[in-house]
PDB file of N, CA and C in Angstrom:
ATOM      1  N   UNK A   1      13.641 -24.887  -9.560  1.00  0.00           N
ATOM      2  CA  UNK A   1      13.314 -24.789  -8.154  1.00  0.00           C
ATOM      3  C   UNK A   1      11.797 -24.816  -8.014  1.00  0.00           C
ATOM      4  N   UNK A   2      11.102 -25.366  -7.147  1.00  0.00           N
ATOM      5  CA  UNK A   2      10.080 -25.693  -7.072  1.00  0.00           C
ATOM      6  C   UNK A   2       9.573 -24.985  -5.586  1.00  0.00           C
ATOM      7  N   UNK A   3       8.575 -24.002  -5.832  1.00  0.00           N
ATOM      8  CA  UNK A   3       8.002 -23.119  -5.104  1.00  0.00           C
ATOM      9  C   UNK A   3       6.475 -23.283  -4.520  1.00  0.00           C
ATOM     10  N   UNK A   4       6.162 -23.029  -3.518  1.00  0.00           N
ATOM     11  CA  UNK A   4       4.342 -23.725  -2.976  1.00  0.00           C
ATOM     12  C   UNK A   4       3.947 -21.545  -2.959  1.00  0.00           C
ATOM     13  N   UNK A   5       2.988 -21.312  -3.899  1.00  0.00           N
ATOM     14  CA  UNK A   5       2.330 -20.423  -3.832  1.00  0.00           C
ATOM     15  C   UNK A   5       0.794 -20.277  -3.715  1.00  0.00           C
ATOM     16  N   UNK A   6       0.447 -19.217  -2.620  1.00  0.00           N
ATOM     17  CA  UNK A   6      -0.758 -19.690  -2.319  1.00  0.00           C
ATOM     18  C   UNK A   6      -1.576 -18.397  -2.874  1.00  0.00           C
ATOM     19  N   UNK A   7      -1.953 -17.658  -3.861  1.00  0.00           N
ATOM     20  CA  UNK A   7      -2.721 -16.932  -4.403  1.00  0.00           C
ATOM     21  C   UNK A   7      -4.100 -16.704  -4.662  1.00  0.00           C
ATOM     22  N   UNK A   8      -4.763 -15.335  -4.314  1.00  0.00           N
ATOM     23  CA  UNK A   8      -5.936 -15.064  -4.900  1.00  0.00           C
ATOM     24  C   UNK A   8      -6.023 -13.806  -5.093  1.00  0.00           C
ATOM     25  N   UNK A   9      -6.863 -13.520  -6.143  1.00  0.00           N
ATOM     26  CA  UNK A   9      -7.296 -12.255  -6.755  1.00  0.00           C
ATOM     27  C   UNK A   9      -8.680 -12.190  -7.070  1.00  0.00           C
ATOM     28  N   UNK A  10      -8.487 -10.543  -6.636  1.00  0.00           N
ATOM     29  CA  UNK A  10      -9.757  -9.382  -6.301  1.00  0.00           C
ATOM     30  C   UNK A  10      -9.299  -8.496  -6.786  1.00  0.00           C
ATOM     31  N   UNK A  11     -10.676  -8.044  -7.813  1.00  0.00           N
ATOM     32  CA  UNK A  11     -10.333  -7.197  -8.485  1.00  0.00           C
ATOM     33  C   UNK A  11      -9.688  -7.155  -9.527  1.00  0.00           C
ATOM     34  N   UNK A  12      -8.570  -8.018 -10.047  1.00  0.00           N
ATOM     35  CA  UNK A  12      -7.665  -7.962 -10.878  1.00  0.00           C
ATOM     36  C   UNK A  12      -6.733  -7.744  -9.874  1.00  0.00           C
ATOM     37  N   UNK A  13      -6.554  -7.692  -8.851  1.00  0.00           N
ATOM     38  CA  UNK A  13      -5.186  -7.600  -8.159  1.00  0.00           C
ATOM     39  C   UNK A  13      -4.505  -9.030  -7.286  1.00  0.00           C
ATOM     40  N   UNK A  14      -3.556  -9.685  -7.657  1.00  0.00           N
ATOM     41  CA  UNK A  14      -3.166 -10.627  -7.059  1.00  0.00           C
ATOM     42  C   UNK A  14      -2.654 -10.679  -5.559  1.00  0.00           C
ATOM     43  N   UNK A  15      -2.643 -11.498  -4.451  1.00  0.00           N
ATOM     44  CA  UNK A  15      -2.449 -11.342  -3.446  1.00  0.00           C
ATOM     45  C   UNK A  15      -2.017 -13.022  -2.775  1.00  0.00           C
ATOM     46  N   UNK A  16      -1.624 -13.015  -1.724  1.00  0.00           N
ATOM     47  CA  UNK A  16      -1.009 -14.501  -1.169  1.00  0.00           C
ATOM     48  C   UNK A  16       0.165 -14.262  -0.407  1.00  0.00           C
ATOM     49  N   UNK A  17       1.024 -15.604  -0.444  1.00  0.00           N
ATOM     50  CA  UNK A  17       2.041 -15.990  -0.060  1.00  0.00           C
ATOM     51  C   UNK A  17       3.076 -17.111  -0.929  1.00  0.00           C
ATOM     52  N   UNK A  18       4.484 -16.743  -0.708  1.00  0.00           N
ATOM     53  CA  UNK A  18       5.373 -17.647  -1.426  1.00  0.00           C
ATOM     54  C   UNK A  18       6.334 -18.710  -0.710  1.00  0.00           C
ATOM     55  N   UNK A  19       6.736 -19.548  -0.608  1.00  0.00           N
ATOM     56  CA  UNK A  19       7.542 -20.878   0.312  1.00  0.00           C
ATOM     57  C   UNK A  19       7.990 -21.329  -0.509  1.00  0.00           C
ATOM     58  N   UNK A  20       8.664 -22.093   0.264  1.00  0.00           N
ATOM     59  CA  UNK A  20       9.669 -23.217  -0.567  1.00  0.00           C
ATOM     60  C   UNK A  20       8.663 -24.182   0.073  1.00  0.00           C
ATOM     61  N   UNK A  21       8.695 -25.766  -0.545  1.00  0.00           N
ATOM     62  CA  UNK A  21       8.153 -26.996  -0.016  1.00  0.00           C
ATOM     63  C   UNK A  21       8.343 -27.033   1.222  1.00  0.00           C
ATOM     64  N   UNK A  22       9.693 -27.256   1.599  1.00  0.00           N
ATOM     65  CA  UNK A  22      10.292 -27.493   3.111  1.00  0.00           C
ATOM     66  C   UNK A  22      10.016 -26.852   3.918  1.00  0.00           C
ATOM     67  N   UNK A  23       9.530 -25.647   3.898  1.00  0.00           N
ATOM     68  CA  UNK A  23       9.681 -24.478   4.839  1.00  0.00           C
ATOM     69  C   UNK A  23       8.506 -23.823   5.456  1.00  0.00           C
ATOM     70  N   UNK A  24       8.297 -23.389   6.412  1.00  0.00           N
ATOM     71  CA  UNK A  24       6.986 -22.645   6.983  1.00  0.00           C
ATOM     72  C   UNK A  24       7.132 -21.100   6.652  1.00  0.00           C
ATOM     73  N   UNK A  25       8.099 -20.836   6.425  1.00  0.00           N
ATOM     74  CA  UNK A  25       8.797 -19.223   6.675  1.00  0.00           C
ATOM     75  C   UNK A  25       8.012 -18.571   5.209  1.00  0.00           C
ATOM     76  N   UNK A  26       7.056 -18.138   5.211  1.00  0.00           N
ATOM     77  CA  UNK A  26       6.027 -17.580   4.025  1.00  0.00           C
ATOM     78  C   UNK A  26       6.485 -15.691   3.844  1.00  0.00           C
ATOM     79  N   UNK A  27       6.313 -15.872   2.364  1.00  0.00           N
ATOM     80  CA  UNK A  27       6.745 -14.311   2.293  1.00  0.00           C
ATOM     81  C   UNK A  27       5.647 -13.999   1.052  1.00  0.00           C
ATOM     82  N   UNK A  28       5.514 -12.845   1.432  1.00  0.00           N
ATOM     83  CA  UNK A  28       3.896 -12.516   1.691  1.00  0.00           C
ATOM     84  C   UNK A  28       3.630 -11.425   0.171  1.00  0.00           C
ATOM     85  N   UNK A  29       3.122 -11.167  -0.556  1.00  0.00           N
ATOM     86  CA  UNK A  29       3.134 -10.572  -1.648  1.00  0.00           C
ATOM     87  C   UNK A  29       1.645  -9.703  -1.257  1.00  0.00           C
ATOM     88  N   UNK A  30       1.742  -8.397  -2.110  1.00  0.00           N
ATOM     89  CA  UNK A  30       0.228  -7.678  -2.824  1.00  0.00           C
ATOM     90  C   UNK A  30       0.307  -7.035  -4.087  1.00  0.00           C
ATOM     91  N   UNK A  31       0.231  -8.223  -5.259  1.00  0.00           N
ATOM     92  CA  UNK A  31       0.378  -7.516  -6.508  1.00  0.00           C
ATOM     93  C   UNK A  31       1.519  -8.259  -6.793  1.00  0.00           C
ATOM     94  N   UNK A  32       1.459  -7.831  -8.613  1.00  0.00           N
ATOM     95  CA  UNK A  32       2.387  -9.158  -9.437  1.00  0.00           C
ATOM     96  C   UNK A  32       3.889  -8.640  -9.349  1.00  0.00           C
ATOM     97  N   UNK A  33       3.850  -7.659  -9.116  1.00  0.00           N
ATOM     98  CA  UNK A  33       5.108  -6.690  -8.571  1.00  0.00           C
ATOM     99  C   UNK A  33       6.009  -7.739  -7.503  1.00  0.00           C
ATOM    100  N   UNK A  34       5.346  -7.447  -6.678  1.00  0.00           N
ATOM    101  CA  UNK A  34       5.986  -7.998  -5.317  1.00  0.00           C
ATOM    102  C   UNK A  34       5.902  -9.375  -5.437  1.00  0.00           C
ATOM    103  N   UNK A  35       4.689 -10.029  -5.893  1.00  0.00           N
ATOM    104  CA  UNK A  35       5.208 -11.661  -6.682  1.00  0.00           C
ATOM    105  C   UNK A  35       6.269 -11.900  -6.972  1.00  0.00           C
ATOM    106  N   UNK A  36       6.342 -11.097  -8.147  1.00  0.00           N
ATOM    107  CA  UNK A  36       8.234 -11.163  -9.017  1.00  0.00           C
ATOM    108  C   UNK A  36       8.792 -11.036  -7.817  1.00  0.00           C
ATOM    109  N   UNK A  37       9.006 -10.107  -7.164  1.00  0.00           N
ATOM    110  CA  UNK A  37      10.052  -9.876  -5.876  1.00  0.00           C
ATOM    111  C   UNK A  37      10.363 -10.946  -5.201  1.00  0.00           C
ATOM    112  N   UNK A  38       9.290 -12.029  -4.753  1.00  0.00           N
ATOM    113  CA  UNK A  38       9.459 -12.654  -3.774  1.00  0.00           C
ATOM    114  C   UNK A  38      10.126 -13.885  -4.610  1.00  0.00           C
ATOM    115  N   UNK A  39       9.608 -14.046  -5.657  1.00  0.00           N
ATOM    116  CA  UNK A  39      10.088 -15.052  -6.694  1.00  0.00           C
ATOM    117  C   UNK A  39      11.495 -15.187  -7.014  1.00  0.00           C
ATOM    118  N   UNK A  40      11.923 -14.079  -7.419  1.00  0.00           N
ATOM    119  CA  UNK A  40      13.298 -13.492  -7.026  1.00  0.00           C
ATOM    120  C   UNK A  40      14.168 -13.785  -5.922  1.00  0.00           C
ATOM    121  N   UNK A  41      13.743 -13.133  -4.793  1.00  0.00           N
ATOM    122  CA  UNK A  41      14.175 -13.375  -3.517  1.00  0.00           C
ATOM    123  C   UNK A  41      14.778 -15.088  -3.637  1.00  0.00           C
ATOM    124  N   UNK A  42      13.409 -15.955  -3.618  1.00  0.00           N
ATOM    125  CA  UNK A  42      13.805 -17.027  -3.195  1.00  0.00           C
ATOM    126  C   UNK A  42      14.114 -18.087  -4.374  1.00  0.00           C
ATOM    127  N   UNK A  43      14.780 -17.248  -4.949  1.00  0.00           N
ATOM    128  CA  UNK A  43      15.717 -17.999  -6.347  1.00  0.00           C
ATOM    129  C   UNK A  43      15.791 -18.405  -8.026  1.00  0.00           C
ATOM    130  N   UNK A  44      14.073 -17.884  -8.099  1.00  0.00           N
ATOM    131  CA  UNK A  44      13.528 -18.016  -9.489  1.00  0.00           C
ATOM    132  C   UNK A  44      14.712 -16.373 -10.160  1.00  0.00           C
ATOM    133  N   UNK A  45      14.990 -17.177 -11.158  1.00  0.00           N
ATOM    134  CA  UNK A  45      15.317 -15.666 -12.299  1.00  0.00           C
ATOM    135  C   UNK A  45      14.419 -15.280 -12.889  1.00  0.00           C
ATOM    136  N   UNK A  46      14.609 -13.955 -12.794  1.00  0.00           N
ATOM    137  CA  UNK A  46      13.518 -13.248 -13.285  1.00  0.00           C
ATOM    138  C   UNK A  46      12.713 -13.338 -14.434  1.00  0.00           C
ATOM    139  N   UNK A  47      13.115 -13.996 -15.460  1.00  0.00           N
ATOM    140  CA  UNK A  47      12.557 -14.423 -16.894  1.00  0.00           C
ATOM    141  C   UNK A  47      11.126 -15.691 -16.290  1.00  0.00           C
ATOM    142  N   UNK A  48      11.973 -16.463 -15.470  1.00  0.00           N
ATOM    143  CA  UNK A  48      11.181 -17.621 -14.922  1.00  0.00           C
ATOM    144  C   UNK A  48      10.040 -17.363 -14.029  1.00  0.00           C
ATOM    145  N   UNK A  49      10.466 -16.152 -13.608  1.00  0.00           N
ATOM    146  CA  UNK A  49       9.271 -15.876 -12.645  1.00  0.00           C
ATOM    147  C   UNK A  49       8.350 -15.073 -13.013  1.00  0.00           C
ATOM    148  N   UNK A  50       8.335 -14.314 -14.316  1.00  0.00           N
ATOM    149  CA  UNK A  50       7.665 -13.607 -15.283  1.00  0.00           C
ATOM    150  C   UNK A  50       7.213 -14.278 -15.691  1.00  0.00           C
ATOM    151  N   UNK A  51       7.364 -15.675 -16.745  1.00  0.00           N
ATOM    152  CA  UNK A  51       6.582 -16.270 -17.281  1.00  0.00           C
ATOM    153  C   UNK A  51       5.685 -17.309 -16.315  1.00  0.00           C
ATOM    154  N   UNK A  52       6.037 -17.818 -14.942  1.00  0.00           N
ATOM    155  CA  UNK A  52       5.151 -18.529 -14.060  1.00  0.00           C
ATOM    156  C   UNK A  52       3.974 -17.537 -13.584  1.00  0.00           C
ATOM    157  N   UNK A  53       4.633 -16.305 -13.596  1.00  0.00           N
ATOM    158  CA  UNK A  53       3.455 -15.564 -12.826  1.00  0.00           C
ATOM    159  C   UNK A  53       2.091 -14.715 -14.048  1.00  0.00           C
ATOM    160  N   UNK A  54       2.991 -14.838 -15.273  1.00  0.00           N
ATOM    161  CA  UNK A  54       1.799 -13.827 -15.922  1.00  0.00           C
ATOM    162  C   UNK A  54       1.417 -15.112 -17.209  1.00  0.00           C
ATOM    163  N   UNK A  55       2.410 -16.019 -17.705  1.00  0.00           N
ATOM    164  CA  UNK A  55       2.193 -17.127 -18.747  1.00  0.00           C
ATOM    165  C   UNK A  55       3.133 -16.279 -20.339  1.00  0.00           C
ATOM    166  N   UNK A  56       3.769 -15.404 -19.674  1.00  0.00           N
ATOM    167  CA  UNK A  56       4.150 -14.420 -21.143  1.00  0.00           C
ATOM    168  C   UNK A  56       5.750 -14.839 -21.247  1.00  0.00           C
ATOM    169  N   UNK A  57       6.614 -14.563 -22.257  1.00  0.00           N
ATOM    170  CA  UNK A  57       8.338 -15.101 -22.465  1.00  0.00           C
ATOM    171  C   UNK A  57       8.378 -13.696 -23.165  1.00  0.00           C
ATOM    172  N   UNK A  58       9.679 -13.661 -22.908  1.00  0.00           N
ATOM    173  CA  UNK A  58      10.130 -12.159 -22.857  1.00  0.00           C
ATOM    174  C   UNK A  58      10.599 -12.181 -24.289  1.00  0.00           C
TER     175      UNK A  58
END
């Protein structure tokens, strides 16, 4: 599944928004926490969205 994320970090803390291509409907993250969450949410499994968001395999 192919996801449009729009990220920046301060501080060491990540921050943005997550979409699908198609869609305007943005869901909104603060921190790699709630990344995973949203990643989740909109269909990544969690292994997949761990390694897109930090570069690490479980």
């Amino acid at each position: 599944m192919e996801l449009v994320v729009d990220v920046t970090e301060t501080d060491g803390r990540l921050q943005g928004t997550v979409r699908r291509p198609a869609s305007t409907v943005t869901h909104p993250f603060s921190g790699t926490l709630e990344l995973l969450a949203c990643l989740e949410r909109l269909g990544c499994g969690e292994d997949t969205a761990r390694t897109r968001a930090t570069g690490e395999t479980s």
